[in-house]
Every structure is written in C-alpha cells, then in structure tokens.
C-alpha atoms as a PDB file:
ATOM      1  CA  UNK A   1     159.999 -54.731-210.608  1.00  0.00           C
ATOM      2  CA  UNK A   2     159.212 -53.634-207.370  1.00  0.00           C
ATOM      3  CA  UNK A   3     160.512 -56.929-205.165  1.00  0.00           C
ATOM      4  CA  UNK A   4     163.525 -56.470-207.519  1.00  0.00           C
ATOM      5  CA  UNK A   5     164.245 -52.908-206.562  1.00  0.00           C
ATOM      6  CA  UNK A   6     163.627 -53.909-202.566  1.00  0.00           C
ATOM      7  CA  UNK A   7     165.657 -56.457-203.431  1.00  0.00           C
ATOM      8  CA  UNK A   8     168.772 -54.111-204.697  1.00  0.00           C
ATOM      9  CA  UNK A   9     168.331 -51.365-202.234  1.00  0.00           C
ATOM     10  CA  UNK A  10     168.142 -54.588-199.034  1.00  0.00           C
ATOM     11  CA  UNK A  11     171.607 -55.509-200.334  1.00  0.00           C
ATOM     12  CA  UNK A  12     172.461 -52.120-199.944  1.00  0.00           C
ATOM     13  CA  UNK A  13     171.149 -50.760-196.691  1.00  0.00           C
ATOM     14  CA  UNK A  14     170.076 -53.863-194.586  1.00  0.00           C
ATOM     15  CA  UNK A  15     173.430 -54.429-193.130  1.00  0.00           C
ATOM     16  CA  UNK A  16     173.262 -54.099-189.038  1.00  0.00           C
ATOM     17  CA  UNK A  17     175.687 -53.217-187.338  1.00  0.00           C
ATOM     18  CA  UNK A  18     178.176 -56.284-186.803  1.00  0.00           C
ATOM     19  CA  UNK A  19     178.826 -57.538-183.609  1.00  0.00           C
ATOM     20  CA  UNK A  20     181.732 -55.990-182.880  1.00  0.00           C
ATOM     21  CA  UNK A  21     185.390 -58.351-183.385  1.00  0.00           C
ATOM     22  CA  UNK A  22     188.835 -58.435-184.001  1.00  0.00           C
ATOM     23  CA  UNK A  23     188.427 -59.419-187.395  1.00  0.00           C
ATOM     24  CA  UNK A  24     185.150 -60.018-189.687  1.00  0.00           C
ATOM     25  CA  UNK A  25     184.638 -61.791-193.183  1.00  0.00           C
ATOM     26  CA  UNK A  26     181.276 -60.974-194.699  1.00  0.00           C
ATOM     27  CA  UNK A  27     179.362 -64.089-196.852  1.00  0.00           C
ATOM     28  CA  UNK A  28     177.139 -62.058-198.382  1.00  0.00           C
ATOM     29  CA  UNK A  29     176.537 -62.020-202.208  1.00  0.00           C
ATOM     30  CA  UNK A  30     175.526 -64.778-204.809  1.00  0.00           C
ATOM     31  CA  UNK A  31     174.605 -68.382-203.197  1.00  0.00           C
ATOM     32  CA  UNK A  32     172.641 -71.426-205.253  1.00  0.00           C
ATOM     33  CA  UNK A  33     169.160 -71.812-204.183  1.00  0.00           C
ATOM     34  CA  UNK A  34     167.819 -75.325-204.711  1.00  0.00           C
ATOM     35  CA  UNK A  35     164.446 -76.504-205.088  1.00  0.00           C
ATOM     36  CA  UNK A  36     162.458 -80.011-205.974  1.00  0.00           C
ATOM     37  CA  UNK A  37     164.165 -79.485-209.744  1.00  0.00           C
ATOM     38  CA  UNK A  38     165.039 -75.704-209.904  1.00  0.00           C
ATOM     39  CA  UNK A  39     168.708 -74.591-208.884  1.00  0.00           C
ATOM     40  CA  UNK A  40     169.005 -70.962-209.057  1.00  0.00           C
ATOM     41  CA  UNK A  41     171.062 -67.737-207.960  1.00  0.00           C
ATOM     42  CA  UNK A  42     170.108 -66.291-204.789  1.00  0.00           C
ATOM     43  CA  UNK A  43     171.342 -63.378-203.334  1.00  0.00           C
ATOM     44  CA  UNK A  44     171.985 -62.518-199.613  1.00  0.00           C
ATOM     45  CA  UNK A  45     170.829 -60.612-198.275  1.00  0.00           C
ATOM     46  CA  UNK A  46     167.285 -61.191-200.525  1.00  0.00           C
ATOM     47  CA  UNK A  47     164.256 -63.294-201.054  1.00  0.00           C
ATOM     48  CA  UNK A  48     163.318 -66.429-203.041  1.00  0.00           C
ATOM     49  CA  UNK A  49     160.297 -65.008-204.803  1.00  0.00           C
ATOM     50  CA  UNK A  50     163.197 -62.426-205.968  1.00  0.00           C
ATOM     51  CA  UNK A  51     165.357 -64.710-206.833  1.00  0.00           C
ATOM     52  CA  UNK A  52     163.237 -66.815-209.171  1.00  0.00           C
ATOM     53  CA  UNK A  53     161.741 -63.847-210.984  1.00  0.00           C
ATOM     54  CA  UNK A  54     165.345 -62.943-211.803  1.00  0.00           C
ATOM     55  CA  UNK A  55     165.832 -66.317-212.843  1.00  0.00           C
ATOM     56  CA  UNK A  56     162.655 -66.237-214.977  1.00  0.00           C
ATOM     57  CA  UNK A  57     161.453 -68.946-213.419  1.00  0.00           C
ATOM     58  CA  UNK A  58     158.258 -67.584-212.591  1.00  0.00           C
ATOM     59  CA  UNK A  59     157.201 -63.902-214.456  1.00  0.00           C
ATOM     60  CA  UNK A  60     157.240 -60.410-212.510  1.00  0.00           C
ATOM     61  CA  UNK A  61     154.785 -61.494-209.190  1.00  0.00           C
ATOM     62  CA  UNK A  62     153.157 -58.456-209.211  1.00  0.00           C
ATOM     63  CA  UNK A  63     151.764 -58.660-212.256  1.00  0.00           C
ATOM     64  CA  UNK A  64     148.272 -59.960-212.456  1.00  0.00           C
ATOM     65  CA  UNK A  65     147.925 -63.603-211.506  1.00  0.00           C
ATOM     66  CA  UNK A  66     151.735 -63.946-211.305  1.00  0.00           C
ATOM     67  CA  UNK A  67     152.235 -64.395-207.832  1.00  0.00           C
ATOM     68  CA  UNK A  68     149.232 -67.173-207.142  1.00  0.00           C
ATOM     69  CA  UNK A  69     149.963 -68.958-210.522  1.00  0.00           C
ATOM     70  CA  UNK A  70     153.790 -69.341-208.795  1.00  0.00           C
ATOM     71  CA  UNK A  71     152.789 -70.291-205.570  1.00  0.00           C
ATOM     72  CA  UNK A  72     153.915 -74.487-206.314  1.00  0.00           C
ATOM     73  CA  UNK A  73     157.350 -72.697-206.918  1.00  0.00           C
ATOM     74  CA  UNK A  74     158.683 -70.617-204.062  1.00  0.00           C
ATOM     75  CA  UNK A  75     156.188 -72.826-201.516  1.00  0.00           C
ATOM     76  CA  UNK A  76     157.989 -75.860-202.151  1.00  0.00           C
ATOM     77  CA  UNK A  77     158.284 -78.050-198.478  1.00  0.00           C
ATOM     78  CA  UNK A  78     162.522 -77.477-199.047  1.00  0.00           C
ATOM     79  CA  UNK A  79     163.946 -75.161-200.343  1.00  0.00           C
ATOM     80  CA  UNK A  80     168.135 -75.228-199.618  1.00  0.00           C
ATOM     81  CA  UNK A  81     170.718 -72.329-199.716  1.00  0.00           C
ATOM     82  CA  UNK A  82     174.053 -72.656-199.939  1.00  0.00           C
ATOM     83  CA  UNK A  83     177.456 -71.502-200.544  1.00  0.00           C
ATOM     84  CA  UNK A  84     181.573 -72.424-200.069  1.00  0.00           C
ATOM     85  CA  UNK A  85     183.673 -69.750-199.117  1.00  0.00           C
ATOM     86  CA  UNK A  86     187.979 -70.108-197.450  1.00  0.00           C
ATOM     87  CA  UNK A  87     188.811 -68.178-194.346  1.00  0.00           C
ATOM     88  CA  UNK A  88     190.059 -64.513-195.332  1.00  0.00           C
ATOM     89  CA  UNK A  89     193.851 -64.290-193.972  1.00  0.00           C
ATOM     90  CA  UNK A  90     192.716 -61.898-190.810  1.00  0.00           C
ATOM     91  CA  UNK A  91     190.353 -64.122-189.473  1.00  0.00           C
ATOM     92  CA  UNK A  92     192.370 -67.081-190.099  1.00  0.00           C
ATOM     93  CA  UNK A  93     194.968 -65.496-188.190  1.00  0.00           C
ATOM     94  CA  UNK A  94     192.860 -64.398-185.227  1.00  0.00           C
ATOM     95  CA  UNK A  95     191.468 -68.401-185.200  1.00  0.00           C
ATOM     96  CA  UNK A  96     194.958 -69.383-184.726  1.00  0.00           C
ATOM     97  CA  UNK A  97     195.545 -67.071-182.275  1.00  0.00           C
ATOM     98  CA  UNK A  98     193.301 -69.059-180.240  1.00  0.00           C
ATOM     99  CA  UNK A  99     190.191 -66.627-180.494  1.00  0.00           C
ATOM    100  CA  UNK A 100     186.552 -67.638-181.194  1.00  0.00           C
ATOM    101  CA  UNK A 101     184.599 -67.495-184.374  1.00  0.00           C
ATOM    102  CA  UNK A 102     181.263 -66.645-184.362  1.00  0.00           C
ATOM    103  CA  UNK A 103     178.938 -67.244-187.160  1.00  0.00           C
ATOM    104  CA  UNK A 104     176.300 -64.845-187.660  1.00  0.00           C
ATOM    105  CA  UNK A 105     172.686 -64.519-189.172  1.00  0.00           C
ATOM    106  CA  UNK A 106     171.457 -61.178-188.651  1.00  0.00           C
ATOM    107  CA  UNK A 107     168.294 -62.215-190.856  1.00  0.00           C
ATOM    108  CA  UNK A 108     166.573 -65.444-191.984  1.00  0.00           C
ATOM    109  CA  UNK A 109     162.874 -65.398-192.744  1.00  0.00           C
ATOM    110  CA  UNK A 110     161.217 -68.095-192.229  1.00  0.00           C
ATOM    111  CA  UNK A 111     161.980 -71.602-190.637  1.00  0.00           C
ATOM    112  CA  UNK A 112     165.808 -73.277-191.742  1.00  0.00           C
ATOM    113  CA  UNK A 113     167.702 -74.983-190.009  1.00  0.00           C
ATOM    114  CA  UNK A 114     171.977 -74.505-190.592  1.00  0.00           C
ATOM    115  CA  UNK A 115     174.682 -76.674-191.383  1.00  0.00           C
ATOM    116  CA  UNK A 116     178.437 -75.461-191.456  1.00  0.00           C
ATOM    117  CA  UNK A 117     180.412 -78.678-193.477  1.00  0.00           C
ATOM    118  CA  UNK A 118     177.620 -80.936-192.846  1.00  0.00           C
ATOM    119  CA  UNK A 119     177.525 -80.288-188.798  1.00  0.00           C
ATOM    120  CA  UNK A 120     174.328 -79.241-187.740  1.00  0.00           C
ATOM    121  CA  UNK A 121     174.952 -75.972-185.818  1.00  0.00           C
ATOM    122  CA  UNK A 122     170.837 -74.993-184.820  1.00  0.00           C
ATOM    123  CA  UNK A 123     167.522 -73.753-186.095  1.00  0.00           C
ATOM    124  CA  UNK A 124     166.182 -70.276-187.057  1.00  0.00           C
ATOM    125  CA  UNK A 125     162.391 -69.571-186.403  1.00  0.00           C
ATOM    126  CA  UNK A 126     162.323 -66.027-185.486  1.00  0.00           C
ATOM    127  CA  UNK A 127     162.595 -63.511-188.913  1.00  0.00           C
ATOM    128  CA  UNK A 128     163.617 -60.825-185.850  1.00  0.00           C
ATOM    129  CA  UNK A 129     166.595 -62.520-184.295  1.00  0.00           C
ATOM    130  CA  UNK A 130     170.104 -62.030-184.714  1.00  0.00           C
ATOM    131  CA  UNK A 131     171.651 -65.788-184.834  1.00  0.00           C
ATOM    132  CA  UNK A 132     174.880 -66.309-183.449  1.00  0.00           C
ATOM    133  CA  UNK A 133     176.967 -69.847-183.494  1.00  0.00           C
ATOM    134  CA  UNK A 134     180.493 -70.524-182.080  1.00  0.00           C
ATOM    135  CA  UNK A 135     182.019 -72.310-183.923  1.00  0.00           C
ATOM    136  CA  UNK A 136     184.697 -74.773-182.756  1.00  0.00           C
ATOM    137  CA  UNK A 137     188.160 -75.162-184.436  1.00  0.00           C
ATOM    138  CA  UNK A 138     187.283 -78.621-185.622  1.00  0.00           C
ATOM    139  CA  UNK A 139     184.197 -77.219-187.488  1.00  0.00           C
ATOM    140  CA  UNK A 140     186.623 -74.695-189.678  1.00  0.00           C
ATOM    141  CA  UNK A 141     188.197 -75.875-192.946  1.00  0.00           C
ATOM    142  CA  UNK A 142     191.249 -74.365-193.626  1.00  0.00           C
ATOM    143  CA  UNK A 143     190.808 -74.706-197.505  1.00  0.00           C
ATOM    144  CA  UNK A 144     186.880 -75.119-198.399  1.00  0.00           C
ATOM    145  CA  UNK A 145     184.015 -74.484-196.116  1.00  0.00           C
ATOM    146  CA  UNK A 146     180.528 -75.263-196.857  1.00  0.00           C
ATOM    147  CA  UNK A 147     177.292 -73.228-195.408  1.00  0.00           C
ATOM    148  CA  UNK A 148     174.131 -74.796-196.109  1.00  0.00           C
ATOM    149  CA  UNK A 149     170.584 -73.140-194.857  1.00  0.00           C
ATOM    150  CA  UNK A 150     167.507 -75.421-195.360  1.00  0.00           C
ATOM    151  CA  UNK A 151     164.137 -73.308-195.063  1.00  0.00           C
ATOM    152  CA  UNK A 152     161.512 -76.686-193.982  1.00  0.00           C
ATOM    153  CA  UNK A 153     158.203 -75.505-193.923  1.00  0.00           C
ATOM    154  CA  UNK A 154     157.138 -77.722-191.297  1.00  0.00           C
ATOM    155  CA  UNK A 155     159.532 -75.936-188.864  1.00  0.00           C
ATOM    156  CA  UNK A 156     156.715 -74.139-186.882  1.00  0.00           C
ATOM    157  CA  UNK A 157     157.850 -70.219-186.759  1.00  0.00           C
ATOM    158  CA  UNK A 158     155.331 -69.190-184.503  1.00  0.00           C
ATOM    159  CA  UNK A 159     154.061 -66.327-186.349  1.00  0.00           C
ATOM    160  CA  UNK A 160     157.706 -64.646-186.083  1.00  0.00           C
ATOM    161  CA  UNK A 161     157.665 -62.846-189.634  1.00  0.00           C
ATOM    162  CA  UNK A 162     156.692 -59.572-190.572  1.00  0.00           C
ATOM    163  CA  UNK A 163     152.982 -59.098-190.453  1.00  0.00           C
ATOM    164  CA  UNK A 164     152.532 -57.647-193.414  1.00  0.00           C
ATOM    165  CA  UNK A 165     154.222 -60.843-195.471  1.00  0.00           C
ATOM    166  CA  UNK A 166     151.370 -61.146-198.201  1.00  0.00           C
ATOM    167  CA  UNK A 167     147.399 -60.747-198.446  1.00  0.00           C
ATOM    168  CA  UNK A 168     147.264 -56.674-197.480  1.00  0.00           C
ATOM    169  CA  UNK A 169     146.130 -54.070-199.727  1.00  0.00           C
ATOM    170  CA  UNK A 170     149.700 -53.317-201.203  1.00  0.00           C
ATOM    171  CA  UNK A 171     150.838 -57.071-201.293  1.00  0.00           C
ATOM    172  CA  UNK A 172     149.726 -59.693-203.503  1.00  0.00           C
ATOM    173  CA  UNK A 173     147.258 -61.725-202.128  1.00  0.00           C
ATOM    174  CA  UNK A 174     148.247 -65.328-200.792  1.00  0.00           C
ATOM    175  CA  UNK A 175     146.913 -69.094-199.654  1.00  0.00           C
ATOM    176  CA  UNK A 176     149.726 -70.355-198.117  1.00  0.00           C
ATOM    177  CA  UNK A 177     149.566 -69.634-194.256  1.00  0.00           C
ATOM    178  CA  UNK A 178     151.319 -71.641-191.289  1.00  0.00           C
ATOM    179  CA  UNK A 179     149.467 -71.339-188.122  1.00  0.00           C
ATOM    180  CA  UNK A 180     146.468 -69.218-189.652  1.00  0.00           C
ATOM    181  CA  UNK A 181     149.487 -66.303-190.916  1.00  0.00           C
ATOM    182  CA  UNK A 182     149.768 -65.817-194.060  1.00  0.00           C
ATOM    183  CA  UNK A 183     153.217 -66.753-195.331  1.00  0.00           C
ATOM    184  CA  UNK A 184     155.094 -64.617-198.649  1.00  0.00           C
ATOM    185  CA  UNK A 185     158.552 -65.671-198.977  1.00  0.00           C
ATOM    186  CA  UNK A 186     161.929 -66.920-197.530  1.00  0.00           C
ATOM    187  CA  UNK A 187     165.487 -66.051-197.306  1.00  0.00           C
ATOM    188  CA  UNK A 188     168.395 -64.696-195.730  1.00  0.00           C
ATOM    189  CA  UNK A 189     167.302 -60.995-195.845  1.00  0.00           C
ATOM    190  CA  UNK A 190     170.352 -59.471-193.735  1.00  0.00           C
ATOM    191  CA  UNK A 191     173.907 -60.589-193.926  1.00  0.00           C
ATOM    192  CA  UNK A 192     175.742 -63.540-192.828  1.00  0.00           C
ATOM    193  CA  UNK A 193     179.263 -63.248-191.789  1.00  0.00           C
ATOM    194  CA  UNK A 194     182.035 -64.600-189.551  1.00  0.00           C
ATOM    195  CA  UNK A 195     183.470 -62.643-186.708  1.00  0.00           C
ATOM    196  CA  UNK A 196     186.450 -63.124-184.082  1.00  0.00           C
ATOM    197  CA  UNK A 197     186.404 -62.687-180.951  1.00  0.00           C
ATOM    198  CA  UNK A 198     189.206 -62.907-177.836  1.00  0.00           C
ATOM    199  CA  UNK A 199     187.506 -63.016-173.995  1.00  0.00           C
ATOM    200  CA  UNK A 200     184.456 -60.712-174.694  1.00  0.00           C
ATOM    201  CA  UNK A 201     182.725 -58.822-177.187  1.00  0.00           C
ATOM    202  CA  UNK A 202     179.602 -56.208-177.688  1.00  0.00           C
ATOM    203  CA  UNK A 203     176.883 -58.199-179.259  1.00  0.00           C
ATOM    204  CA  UNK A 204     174.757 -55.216-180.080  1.00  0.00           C
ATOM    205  CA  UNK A 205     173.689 -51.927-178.253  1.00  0.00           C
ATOM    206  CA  UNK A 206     170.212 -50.486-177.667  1.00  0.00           C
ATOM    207  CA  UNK A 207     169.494 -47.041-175.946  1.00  0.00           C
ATOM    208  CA  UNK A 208     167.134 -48.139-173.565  1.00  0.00           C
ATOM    209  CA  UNK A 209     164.876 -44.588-171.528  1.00  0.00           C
ATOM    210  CA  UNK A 210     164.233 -45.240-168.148  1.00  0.00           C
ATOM    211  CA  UNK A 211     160.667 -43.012-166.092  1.00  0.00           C
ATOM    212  CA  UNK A 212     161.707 -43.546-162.031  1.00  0.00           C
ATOM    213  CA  UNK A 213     158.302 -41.482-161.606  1.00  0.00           C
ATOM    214  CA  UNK A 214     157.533 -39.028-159.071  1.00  0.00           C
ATOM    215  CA  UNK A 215     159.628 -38.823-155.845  1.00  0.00           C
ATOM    216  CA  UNK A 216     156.810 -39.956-154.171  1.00  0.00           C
ATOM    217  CA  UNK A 217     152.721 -41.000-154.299  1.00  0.00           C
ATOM    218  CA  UNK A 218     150.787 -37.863-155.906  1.00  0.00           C
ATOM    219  CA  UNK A 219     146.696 -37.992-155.331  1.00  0.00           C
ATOM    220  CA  UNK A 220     145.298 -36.884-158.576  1.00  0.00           C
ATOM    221  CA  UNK A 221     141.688 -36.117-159.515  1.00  0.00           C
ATOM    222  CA  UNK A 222     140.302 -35.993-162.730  1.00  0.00           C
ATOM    223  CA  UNK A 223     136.549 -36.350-164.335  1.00  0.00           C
ATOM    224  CA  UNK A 224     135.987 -38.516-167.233  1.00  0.00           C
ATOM    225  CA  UNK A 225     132.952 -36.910-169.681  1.00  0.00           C
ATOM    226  CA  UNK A 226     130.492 -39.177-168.128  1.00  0.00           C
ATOM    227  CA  UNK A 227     130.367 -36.306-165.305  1.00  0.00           C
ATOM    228  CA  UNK A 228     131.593 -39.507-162.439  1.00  0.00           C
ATOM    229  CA  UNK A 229     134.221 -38.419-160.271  1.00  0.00           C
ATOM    230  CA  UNK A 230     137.112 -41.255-160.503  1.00  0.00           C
ATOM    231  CA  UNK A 231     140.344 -40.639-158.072  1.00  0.00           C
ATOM    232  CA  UNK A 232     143.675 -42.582-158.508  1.00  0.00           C
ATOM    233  CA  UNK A 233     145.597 -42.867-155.615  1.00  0.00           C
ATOM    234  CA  UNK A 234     149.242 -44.010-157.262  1.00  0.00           C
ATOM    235  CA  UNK A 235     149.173 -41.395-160.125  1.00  0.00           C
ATOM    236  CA  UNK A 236     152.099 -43.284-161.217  1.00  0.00           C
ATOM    237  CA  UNK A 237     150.062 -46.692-161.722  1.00  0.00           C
ATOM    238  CA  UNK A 238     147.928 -45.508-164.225  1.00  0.00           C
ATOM    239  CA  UNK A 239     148.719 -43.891-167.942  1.00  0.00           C
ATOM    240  CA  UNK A 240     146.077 -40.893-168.172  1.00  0.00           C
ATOM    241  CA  UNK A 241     145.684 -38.974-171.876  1.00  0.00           C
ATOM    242  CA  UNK A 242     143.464 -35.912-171.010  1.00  0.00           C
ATOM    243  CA  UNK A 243     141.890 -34.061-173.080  1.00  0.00           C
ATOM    244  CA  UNK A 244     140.550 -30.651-172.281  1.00  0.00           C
ATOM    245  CA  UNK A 245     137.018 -29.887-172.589  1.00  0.00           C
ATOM    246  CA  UNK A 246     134.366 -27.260-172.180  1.00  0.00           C
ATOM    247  CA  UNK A 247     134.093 -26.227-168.228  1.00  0.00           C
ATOM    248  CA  UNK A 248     131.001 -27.097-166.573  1.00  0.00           C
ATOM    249  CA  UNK A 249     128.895 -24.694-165.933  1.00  0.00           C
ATOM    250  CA  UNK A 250     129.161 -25.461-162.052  1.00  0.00           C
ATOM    251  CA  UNK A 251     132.591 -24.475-161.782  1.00  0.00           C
ATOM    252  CA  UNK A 252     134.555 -22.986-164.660  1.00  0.00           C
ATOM    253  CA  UNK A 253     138.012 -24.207-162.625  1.00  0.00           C
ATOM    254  CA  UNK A 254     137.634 -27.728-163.698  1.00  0.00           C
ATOM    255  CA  UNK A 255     138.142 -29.684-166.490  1.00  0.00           C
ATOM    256  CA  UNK A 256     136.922 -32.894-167.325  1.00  0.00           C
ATOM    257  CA  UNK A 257     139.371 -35.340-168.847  1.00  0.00           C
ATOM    258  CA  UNK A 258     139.171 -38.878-170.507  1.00  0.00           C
ATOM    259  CA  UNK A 259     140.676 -41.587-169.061  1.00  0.00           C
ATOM    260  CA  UNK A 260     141.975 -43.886-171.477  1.00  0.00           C
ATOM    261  CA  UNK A 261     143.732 -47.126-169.298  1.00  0.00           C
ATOM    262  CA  UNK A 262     143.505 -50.215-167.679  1.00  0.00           C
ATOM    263  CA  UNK A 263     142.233 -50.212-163.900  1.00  0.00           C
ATOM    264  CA  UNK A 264     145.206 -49.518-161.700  1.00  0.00           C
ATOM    265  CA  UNK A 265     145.617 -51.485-158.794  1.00  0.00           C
ATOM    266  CA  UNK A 266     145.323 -48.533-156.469  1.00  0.00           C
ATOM    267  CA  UNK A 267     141.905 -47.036-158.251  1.00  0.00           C
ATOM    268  CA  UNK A 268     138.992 -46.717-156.294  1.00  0.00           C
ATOM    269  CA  UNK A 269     135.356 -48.213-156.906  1.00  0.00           C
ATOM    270  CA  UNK A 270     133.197 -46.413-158.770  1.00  0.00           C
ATOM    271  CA  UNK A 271     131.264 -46.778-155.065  1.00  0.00           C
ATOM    272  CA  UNK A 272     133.865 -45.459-153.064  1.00  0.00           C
ATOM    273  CA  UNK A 273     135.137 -42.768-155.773  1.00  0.00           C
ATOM    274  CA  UNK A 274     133.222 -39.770-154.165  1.00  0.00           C
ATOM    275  CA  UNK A 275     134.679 -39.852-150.972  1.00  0.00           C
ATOM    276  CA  UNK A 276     137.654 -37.419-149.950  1.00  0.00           C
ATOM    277  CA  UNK A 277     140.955 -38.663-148.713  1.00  0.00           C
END
C-alpha cells in the first residue's frame, strides 16, 4: 500500500520543470514492462516493484516476507520498458520548421540503456541526471514511434541511486547489491517527454549563493577548550563554529571556542601558535 501510494502521489508531483521549448509532448503514463515471462503495465513516472504488485504478480512487498520471497521477480538481469506514441501536431510542426527535438529523461533509476525505433541513442547510470538526446530528423517517424528502455543489471551505476534504496530501518530489507550498495528497484521515476527547440534553449536553472569573504586578510584568535592558544592567519581559510563557554578565571574578557575544521593552509603549528604577529 505504501509503494502504491508513493507511487500515485510521484505521478503527481515528480514532474521537473521542463527544459524550456517551443513546443513539448509529454510520454508519460501507461508503458508494458517486460520480463524473462512476465509482461506487465508500468507506469511513468513509477517503479517495477510497483508495478508488479499492481499486477499481482508478486503480493503487497511490505508485508512480511513479501519483498525477499519476490526478489527472482523485479531482480531479473533485463527487464525492458517500452511504449509507441505519434508526434502531437505542435511539435511536428516545430520539427518541420527545421528546429531540434530533444528527448528527455528527467529520471531513470538504475542502469538502461535507450533505443528510439531501434537506434541506440545512449546509456543512463546516474538515478540524479537529467538525460537529454537530440534527436535527428531521420530518427522521427511521422506515423509510429517506438521508445524502448532496457534496465541491464550488469550496467555498473556506480552507486548513483538514492542511498536509502532498501535494507534501512523503514525499508524492507534486501540481498541484491551492485558494487557492495544495496539495490531496491528500477524505473523511470520522473517524466519522459519530447521538446523543441530553435538556436538555444534554458536547460534548467539553479540559484547558486556566492561568499567573496572579507575585503581583506583578518588575524583572528580563538582558544579551543583544551586551554592551547591556536591563531589563523587567513580567517577566511578556515570554517570556525564557536561555541561560548564559561570565562576563565584569568581573564573574564575571553572566551574559549571549539574549533571544528580541517587545518587551513595558513594555520600555525601548535609550536609556533604562542607567538604574536
């Protein structure tokens, strides 16, 4: 129940925002997910694991043994997805306008590689990636096009998937790993869609907060609560949390602080450290 209702609410709300076109046509929806000797619905964006529960293939994987017991299933070396779709009139128009499509993944977990009418057009290994293929006139049908996305398992990923994939305290527990990771599922988990572009277009846009630092060098002294005096030249090279504590009872003025960072370049020896500028 509960991969179902992540399942409804990704289809929902896991749409990024598109790169940005003259014209788009969205393949999400239902696609046929196929198997060794299982051909089933799958929805995009989604998972497999989802996809066979609904097909009651294998029961609800959060119950009991579930998930292990249908671990031959969803773990299969191939599993295929694919779907047909024709050109929607805009982009078709914008394509014979001369302007290039772009095909887009914004999600695909786990290791596939992608065929557009049986030309190969690259390889997905990154669950984090946006995926973006031209897509030359020659490769468009005008009537029937055909998407295929093979997830291998032997396409090494790298440990590119989210962390948390299976085997923590809220997830069932699994065997299958790839490069010591545990592994969960597999899909197209954001949407896939076609976009037109003319001479340029915004791919995506990330606010980005720049520190320039001080105006120039500040000398800073601080004292960690191992009473040692430590000075930093470049106040700038180091990241210092302080935290106040109790005066000393030499001088009330000063605070000791903790010093939570890797040795700056500019820091001093622990030698030279009580000697004054």
């Amino acid at each position: 129940m509960l991969l179902h209702l992540l399942a409804l609410s990704a289809r929902d709300s896991l749409r990024a925002d598109p790169i940005v076109g003259s014209a788009q046509q969205y393949l999400d929806g239902k696609w046929t997910a196929s198997g060794g000797k299982f051909t089933i619905p799958a929805n995009v964006p989604g998972d497999l694991i989802t996809d066979l529960h609904e097909a009651g293939i294998i029961g609800d994987p959060l119950f009991e043994m579930n998930f292990l017991n249908g671990t031959a299933t969803w773990n299969l070396p191939r599993w295929t997805y694919s779907t047909s779709f024709t050109l929607d009139h805009d982009v078709a128009a914008r394509r014979g306008a001369g302007e290039t499509a772009l095909l887009v993944f914004d999600g695909v977990k786990m290791g596939a590689e992608i065929y557009l009418n049986g030309a190969h057009l690259g390889t997905a290994t990154d669950q984090f990636l946006r995926y973006t293929f031209p897509v030359a006139a020659s490769a468009l049908s005008a009537t029937t096009n055909n998407l295929t996305v093979v997830f291998d398992s032997s396409i090494d990923c790298g440990g590119r998937w989210m962390a948390s994939t299976g085997g923590w305290d809220w997830a069932p527990y699994t065997y299958t790993k790839q490069g010591g990771a545990n592994t969960f599922t597999k899909g197209l988990w954001k949407s896939v869609y076609l976009t037109t572009v003319d001479a340029a277009a915004i791919t995506s846009v990330a606010a980005h907060t720049f520190y320039k630092g001080a105006t120039r060098p500040h000398r800073l002294r601080v004292w960690d609560v191992s009473y040692k005096q430590v000075r930093i030249l470049e106040s700038r090279a180091a990241s210092i949390r302080t935290r106040a504590l109790r005066s000393s009872t030499r001088s009330r003025s000063r605070n000791r602080a903790r010093i939570r960072s890797t040795p700056p370049p500019h820091c001093c020896s622990p030698r030279t450290a009580s000697r004054r500028p």
